[in-house]
C-alpha atoms as a PDB file:
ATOM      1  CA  UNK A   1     -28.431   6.699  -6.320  1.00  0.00           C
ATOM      2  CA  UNK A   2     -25.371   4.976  -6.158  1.00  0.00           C
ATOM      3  CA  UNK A   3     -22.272   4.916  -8.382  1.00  0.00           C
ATOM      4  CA  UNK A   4     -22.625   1.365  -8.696  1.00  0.00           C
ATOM      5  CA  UNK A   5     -26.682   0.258  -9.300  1.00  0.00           C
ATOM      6  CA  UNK A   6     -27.456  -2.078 -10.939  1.00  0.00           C
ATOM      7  CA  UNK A   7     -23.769  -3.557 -11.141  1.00  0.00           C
ATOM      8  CA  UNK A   8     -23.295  -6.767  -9.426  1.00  0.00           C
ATOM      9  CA  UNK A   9     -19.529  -7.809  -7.982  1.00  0.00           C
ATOM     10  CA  UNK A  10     -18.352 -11.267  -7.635  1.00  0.00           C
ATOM     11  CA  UNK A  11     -15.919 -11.154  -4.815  1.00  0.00           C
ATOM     12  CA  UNK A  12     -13.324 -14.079  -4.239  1.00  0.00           C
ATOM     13  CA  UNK A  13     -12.155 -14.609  -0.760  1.00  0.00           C
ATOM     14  CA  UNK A  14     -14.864 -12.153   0.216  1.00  0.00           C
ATOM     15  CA  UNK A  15     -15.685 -13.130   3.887  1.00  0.00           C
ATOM     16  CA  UNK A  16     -12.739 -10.974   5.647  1.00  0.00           C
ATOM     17  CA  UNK A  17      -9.830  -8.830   5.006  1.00  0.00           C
ATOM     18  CA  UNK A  18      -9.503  -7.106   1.574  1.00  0.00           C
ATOM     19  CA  UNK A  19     -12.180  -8.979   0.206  1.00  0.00           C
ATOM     20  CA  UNK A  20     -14.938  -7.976   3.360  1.00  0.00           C
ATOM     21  CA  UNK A  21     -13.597  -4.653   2.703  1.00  0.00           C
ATOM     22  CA  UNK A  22     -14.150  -4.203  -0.940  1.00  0.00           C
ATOM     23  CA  UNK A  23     -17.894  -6.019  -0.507  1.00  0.00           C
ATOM     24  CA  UNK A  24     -18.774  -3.168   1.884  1.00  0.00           C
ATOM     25  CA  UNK A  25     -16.817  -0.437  -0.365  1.00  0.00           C
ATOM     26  CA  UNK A  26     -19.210  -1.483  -3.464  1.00  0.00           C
ATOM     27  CA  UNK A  27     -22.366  -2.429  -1.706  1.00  0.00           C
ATOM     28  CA  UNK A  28     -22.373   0.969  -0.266  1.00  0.00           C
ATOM     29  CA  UNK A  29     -22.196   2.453  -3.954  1.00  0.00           C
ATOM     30  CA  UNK A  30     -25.172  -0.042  -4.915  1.00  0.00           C
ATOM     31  CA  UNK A  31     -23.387  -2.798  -6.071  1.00  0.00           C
ATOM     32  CA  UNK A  32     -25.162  -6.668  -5.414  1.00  0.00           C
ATOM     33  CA  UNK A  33     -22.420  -8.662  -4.322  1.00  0.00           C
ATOM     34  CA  UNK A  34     -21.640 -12.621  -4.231  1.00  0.00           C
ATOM     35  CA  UNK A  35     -19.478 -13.488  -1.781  1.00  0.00           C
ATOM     36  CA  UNK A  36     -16.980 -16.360  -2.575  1.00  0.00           C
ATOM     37  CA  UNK A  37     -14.557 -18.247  -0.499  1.00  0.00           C
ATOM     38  CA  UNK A  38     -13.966 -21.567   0.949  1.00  0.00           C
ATOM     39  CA  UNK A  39     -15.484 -21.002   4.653  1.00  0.00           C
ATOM     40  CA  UNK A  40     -18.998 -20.339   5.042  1.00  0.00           C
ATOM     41  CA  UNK A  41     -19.621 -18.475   8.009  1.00  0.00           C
ATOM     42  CA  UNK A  42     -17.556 -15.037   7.605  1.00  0.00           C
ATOM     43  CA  UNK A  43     -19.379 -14.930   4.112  1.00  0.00           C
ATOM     44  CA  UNK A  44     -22.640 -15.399   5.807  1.00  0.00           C
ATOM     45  CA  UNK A  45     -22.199 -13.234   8.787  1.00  0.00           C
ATOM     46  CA  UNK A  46     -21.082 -10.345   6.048  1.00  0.00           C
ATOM     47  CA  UNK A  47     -23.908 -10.868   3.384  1.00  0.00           C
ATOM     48  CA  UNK A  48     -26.367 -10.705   6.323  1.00  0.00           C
ATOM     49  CA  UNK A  49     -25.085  -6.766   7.054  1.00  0.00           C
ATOM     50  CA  UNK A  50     -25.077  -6.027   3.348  1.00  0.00           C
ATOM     51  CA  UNK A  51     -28.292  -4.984   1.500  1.00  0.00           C
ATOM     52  CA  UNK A  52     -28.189  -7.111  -1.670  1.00  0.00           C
ATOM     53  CA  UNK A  53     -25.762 -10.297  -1.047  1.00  0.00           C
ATOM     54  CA  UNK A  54     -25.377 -13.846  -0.725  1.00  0.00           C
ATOM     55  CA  UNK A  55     -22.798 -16.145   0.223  1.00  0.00           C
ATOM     56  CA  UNK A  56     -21.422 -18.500  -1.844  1.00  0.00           C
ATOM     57  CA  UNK A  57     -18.853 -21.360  -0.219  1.00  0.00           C
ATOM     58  CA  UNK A  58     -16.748 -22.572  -3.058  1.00  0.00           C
ATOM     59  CA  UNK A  59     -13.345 -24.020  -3.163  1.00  0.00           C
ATOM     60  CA  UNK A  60     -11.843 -21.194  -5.738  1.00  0.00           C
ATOM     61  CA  UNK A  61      -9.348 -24.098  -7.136  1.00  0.00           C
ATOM     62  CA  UNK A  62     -12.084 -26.792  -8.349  1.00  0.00           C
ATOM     63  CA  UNK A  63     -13.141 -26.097 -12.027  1.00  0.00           C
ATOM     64  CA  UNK A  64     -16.427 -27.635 -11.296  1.00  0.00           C
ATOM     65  CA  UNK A  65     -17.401 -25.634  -8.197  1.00  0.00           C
ATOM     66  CA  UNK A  66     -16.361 -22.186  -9.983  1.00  0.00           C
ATOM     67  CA  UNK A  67     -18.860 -23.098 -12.708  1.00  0.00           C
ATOM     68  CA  UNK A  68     -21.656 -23.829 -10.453  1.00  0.00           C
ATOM     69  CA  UNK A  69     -20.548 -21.072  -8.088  1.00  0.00           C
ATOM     70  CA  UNK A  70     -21.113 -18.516 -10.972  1.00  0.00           C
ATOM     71  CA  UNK A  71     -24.495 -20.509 -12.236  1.00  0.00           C
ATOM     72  CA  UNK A  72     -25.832 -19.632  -8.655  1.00  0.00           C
ATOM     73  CA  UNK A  73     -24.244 -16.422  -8.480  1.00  0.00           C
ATOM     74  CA  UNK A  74     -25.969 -15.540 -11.912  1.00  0.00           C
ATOM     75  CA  UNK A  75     -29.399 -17.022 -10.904  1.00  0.00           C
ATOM     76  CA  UNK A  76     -29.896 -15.081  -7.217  1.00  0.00           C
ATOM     77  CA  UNK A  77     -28.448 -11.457  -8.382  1.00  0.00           C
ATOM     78  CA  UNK A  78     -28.047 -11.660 -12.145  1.00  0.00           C
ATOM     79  CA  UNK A  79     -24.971 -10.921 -14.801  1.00  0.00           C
ATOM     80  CA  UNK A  80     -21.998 -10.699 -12.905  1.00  0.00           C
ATOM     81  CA  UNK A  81     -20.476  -6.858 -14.250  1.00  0.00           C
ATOM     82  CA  UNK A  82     -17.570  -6.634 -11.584  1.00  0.00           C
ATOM     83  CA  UNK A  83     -15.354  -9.226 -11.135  1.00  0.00           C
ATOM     84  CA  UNK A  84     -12.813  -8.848  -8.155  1.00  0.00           C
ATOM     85  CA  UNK A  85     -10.169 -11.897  -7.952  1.00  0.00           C
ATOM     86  CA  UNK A  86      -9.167 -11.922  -4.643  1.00  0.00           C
ATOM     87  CA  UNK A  87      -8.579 -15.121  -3.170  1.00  0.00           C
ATOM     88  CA  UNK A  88      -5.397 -15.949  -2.024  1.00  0.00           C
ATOM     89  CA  UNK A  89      -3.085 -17.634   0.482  1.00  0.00           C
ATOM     90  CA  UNK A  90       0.364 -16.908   1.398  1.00  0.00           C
ATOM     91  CA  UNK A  91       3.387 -19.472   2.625  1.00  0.00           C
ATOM     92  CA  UNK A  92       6.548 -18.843   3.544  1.00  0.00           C
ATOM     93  CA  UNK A  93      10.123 -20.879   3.117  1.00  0.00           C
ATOM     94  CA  UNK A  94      13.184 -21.125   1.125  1.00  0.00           C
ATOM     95  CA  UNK A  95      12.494 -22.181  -2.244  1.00  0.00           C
ATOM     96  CA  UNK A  96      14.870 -25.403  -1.600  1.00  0.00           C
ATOM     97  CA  UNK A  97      12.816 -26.579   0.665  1.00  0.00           C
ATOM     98  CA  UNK A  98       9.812 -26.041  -1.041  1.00  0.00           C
ATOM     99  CA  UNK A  99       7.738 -29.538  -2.372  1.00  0.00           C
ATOM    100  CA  UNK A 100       5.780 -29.526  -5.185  1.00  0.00           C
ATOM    101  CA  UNK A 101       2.634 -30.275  -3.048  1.00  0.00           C
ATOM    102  CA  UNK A 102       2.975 -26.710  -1.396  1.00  0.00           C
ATOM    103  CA  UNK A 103       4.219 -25.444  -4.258  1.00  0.00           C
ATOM    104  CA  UNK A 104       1.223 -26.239  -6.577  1.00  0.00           C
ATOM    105  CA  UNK A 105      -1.251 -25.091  -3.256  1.00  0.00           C
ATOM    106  CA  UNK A 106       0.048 -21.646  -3.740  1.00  0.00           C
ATOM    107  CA  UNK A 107       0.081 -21.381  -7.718  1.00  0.00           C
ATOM    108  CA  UNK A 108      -3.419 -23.207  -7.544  1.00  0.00           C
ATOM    109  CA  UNK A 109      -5.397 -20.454  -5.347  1.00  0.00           C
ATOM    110  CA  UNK A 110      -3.729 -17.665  -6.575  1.00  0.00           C
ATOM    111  CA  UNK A 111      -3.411 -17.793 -10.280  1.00  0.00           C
ATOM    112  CA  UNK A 112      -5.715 -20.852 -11.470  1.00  0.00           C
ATOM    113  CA  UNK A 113      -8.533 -19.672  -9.096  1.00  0.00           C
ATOM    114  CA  UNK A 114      -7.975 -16.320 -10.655  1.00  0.00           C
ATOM    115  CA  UNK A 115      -8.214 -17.413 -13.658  1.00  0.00           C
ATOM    116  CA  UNK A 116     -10.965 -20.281 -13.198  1.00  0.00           C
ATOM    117  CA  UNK A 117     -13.477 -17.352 -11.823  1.00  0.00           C
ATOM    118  CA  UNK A 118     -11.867 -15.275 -14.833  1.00  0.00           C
ATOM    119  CA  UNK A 119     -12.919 -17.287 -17.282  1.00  0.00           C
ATOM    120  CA  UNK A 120     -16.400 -18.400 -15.991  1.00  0.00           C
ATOM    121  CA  UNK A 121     -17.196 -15.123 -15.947  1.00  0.00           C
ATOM    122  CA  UNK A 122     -16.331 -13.890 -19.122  1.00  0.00           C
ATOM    123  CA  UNK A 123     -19.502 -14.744 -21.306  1.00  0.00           C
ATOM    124  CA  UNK A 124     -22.107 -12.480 -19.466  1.00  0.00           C
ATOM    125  CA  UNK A 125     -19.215  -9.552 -19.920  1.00  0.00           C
ATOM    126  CA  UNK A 126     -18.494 -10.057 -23.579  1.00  0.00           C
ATOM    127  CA  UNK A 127     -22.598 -10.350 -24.264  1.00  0.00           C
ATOM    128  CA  UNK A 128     -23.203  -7.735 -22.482  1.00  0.00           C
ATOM    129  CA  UNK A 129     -19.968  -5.891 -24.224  1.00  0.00           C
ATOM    130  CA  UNK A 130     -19.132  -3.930 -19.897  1.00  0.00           C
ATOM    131  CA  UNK A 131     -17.673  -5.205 -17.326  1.00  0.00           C
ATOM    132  CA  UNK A 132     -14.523  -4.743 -14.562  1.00  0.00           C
ATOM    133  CA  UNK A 133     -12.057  -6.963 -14.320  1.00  0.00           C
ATOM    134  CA  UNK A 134      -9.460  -6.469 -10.836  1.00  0.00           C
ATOM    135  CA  UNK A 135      -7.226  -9.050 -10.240  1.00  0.00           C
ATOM    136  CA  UNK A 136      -5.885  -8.672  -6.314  1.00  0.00           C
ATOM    137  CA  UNK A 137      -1.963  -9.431  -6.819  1.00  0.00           C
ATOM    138  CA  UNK A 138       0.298  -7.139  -4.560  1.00  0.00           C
ATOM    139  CA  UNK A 139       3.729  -5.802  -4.773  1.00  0.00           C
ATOM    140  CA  UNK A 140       5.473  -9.340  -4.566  1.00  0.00           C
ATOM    141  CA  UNK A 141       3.463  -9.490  -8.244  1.00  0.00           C
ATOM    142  CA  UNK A 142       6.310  -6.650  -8.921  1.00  0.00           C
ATOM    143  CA  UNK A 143       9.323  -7.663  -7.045  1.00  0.00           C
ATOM    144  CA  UNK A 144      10.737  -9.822  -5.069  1.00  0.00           C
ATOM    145  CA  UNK A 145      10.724 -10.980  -1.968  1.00  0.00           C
ATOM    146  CA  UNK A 146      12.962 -13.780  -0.057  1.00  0.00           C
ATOM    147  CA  UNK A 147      11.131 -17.070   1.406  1.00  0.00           C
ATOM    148  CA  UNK A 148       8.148 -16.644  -0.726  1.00  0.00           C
ATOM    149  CA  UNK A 149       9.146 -17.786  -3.976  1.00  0.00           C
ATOM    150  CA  UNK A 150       5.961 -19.263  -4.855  1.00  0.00           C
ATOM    151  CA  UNK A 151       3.374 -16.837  -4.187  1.00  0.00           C
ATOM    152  CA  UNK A 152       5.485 -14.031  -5.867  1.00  0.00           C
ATOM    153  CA  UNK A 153       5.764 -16.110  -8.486  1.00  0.00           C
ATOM    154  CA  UNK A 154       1.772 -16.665  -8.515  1.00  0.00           C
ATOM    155  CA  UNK A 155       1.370 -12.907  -8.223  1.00  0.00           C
ATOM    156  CA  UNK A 156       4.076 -12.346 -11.074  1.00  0.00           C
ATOM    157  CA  UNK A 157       1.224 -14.526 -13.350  1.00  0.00           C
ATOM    158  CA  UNK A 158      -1.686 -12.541 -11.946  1.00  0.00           C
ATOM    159  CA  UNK A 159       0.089  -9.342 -13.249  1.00  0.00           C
ATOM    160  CA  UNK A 160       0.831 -10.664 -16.396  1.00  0.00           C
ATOM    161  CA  UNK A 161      -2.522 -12.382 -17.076  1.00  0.00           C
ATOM    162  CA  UNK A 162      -4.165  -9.058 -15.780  1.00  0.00           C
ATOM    163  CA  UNK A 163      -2.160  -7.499 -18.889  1.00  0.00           C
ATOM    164  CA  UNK A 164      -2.798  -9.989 -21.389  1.00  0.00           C
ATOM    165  CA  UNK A 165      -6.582 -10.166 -20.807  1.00  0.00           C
ATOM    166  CA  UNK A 166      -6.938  -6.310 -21.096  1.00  0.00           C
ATOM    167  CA  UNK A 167      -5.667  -6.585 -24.654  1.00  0.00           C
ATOM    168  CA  UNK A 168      -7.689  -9.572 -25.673  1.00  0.00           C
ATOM    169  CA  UNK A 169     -11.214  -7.952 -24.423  1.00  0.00           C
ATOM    170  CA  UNK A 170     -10.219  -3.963 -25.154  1.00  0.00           C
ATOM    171  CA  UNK A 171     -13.097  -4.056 -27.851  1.00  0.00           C
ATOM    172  CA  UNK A 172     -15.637  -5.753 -25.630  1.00  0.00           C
ATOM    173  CA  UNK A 173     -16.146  -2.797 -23.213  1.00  0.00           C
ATOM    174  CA  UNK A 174     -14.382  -4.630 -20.437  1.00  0.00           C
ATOM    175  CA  UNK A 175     -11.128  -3.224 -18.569  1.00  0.00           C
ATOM    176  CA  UNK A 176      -8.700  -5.816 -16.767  1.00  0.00           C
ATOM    177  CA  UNK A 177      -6.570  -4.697 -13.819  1.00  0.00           C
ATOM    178  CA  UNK A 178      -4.411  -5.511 -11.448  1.00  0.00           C
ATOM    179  CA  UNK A 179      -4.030  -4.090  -7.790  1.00  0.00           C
ATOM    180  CA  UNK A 180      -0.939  -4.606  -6.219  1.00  0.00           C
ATOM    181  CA  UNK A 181      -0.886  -4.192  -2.101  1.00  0.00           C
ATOM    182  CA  UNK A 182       1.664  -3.632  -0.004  1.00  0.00           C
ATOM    183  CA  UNK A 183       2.015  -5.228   3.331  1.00  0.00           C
ATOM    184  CA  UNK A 184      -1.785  -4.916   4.706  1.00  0.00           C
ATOM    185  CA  UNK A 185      -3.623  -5.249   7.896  1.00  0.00           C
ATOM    186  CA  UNK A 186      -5.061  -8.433   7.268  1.00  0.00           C
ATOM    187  CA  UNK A 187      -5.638 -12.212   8.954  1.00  0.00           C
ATOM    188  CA  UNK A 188      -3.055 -13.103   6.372  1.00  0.00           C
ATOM    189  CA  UNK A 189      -0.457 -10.611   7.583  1.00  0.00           C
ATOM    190  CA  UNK A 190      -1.520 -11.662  10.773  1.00  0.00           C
ATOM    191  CA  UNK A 191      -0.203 -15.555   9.974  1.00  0.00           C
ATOM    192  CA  UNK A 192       2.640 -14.217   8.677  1.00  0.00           C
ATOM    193  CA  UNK A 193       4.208 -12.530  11.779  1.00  0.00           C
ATOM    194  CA  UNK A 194       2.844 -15.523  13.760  1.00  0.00           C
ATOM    195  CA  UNK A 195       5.167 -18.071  11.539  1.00  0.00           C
ATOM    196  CA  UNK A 196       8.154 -14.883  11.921  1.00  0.00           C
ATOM    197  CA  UNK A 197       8.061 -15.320  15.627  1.00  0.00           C
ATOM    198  CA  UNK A 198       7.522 -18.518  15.745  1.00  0.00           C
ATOM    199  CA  UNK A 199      10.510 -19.659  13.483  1.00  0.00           C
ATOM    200  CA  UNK A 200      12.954 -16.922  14.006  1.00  0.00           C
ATOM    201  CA  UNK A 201      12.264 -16.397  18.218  1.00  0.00           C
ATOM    202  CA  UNK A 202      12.022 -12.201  17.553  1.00  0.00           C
ATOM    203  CA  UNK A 203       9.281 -10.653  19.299  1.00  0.00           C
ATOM    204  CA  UNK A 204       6.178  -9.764  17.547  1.00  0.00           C
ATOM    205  CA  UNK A 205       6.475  -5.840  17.682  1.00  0.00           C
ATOM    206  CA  UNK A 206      10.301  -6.813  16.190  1.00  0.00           C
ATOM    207  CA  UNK A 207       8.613  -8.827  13.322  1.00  0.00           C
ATOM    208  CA  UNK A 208       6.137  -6.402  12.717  1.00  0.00           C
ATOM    209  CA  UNK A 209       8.741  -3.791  12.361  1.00  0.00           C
ATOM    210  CA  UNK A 210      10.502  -6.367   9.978  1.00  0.00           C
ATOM    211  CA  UNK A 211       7.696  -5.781   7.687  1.00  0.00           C
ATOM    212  CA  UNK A 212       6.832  -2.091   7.833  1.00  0.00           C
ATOM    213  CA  UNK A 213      10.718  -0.859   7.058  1.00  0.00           C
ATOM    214  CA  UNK A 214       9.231  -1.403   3.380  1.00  0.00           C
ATOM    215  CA  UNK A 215       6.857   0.777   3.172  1.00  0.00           C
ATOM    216  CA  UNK A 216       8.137   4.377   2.880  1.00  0.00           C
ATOM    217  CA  UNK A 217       5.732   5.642   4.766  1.00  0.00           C
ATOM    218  CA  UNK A 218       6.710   3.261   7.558  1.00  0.00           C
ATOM    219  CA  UNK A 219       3.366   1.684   7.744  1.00  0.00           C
ATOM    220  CA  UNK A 220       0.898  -0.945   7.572  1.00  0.00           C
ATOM    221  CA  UNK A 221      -1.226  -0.458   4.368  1.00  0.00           C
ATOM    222  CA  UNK A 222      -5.384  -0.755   5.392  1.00  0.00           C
ATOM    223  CA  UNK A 223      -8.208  -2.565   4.033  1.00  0.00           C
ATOM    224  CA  UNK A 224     -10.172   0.052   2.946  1.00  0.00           C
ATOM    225  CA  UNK A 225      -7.006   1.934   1.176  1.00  0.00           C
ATOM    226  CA  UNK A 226      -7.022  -1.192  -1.664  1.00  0.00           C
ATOM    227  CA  UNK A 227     -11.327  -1.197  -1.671  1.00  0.00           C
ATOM    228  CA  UNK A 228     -11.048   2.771  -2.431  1.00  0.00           C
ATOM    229  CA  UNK A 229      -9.000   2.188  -4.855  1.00  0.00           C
ATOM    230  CA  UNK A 230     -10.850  -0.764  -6.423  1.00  0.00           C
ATOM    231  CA  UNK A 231     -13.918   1.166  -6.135  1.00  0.00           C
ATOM    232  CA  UNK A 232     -12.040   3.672  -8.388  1.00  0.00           C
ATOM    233  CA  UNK A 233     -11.515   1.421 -11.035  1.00  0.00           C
ATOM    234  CA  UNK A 234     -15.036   0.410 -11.107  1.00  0.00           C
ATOM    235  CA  UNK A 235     -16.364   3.663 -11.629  1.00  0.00           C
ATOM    236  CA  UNK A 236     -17.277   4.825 -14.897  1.00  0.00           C
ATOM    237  CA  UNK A 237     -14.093   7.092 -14.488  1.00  0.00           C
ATOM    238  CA  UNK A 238     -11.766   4.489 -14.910  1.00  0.00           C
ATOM    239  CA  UNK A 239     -12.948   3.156 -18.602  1.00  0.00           C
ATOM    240  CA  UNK A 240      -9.540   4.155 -19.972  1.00  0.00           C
ATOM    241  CA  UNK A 241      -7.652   2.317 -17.168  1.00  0.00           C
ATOM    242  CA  UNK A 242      -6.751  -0.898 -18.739  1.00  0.00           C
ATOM    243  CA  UNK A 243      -4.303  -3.178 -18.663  1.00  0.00           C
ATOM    244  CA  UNK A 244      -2.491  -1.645 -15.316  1.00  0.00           C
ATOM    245  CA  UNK A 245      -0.693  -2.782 -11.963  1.00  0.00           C
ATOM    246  CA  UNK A 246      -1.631  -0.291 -10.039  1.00  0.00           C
ATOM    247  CA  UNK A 247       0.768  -0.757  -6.105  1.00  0.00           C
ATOM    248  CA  UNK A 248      -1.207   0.451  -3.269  1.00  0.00           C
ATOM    249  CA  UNK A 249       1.934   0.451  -1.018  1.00  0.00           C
ATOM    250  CA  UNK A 250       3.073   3.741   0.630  1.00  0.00           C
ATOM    251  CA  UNK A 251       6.179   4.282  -2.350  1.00  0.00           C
ATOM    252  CA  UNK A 252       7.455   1.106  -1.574  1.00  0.00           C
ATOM    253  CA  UNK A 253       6.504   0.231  -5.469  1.00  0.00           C
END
């Protein structure tokens, strides 16, 4: 029997990366899982090697597609229990030079879709007085970092929503978290390095390097590091973890 039957996890930007990672992490402990993100085929091609899944396309931002993405999510695997806010998207530029239309892109997938899915989900967890709450923020939710202004400053409100929420629904039987990566192996770290070499001419290995010098442990943070620890705070373990932003980050936290 796994740790997690009879649960089932609503993962945003589920189809790759942290998100793929944390679907297999709690399928394999018997979790059903609803995968959520804007592009339909990693979704599908990962709910297809899971045992209880389906894939969900939904545009995280839109307050009318997170309502009817939970309504389906509800109706093909039941109560949503877990909750794992995921979905994000990273740019990078001085603040200056920022405009408000890439500005509000950022704040929109990372915070509002956090707390759209948040929110939507809510009911089924206070009824049913259980339920895990892990918001997917990362260290820039607990520092700062040049030429990404806006998505630490969308992390910054995932933290502090993650803290406020844990407070509100303490009585309900519900924990709210926050996880907090460090640089990871990802297809968003991936775009990241592409835009360093692209706009500053170093080699890739050089911009790589750029990144790992903050991580003590001088490396690249993996996947299935930030789904074991996730799968931590959905175990029945965790029920006194509450309220905490927890870096997964070699020290560099």
């Amino acid at each position: 029997m796994g740790s997690l039957d009879g649960h089932h996890a609503l993962i945003t930007g589920g189809g790759t990366g942290i998100g793929a990672a944390i679907a297999e992490s709690l399928a394999a402990e018997g979790a059903a899982v609803s995968l959520v993100g804007r592009r339909p085929a990693p979704l599908e091609t990962l709910a297809a090697k899971l045992p209880k899944a389906v894939a969900i396309p939904t545009d995280i931002t839109d307050e009318d597609q997170v309502s009817a993405m939970v309504a389906t999510a509800h109706q093909a695997l039941g109560p949503v229990s877990i909750l794992i806010a995921n979905a994000g998207m990273a740019s990078s530029g001085l603040l200056a030079s920022t405009d408000l239309h890439a500005w509000r892109a950022i704040i929109d997938v990372n915070l509002t879709g956090a707390f759209l899915a948040t929110r939507a989900v809510l009911p089924d967890m206070m009824q049913a007085r259980m339920g895990r709450i892990i918001f997917v923020a990362s260290t820039a939710g607990l520092k700062g970092y040049s030429y990404v202004a806006p998505y630490c400053a969308a992390k910054h409100g995932v933290v502090g929503m993650a803290r406020a929420l844990a407070i509100e629904v303490a009585q309900n039987g519900i924990t709210v978290n926050a996880v907090c990566p460090g640089f990871t192996e990802t297809p968003m770290l991936d775009a990241s390095i592409k835009t360093i070499v692209e706009t500053t001419g170093r080699m890739e290995h050089e911009a790589k390097r750029a990144l790992i010098k903050n991580n003590p442990q001088g490396r690249f943070v993996q996947p299935d590091e930030v789904a074991a620890t996730i799968l931590w705070l959905c175990s029945a373990g965790a029920k006194a973890i509450n309220g905490q932003a927890i870096a997964v980050a070699g020290g560099e936290i």
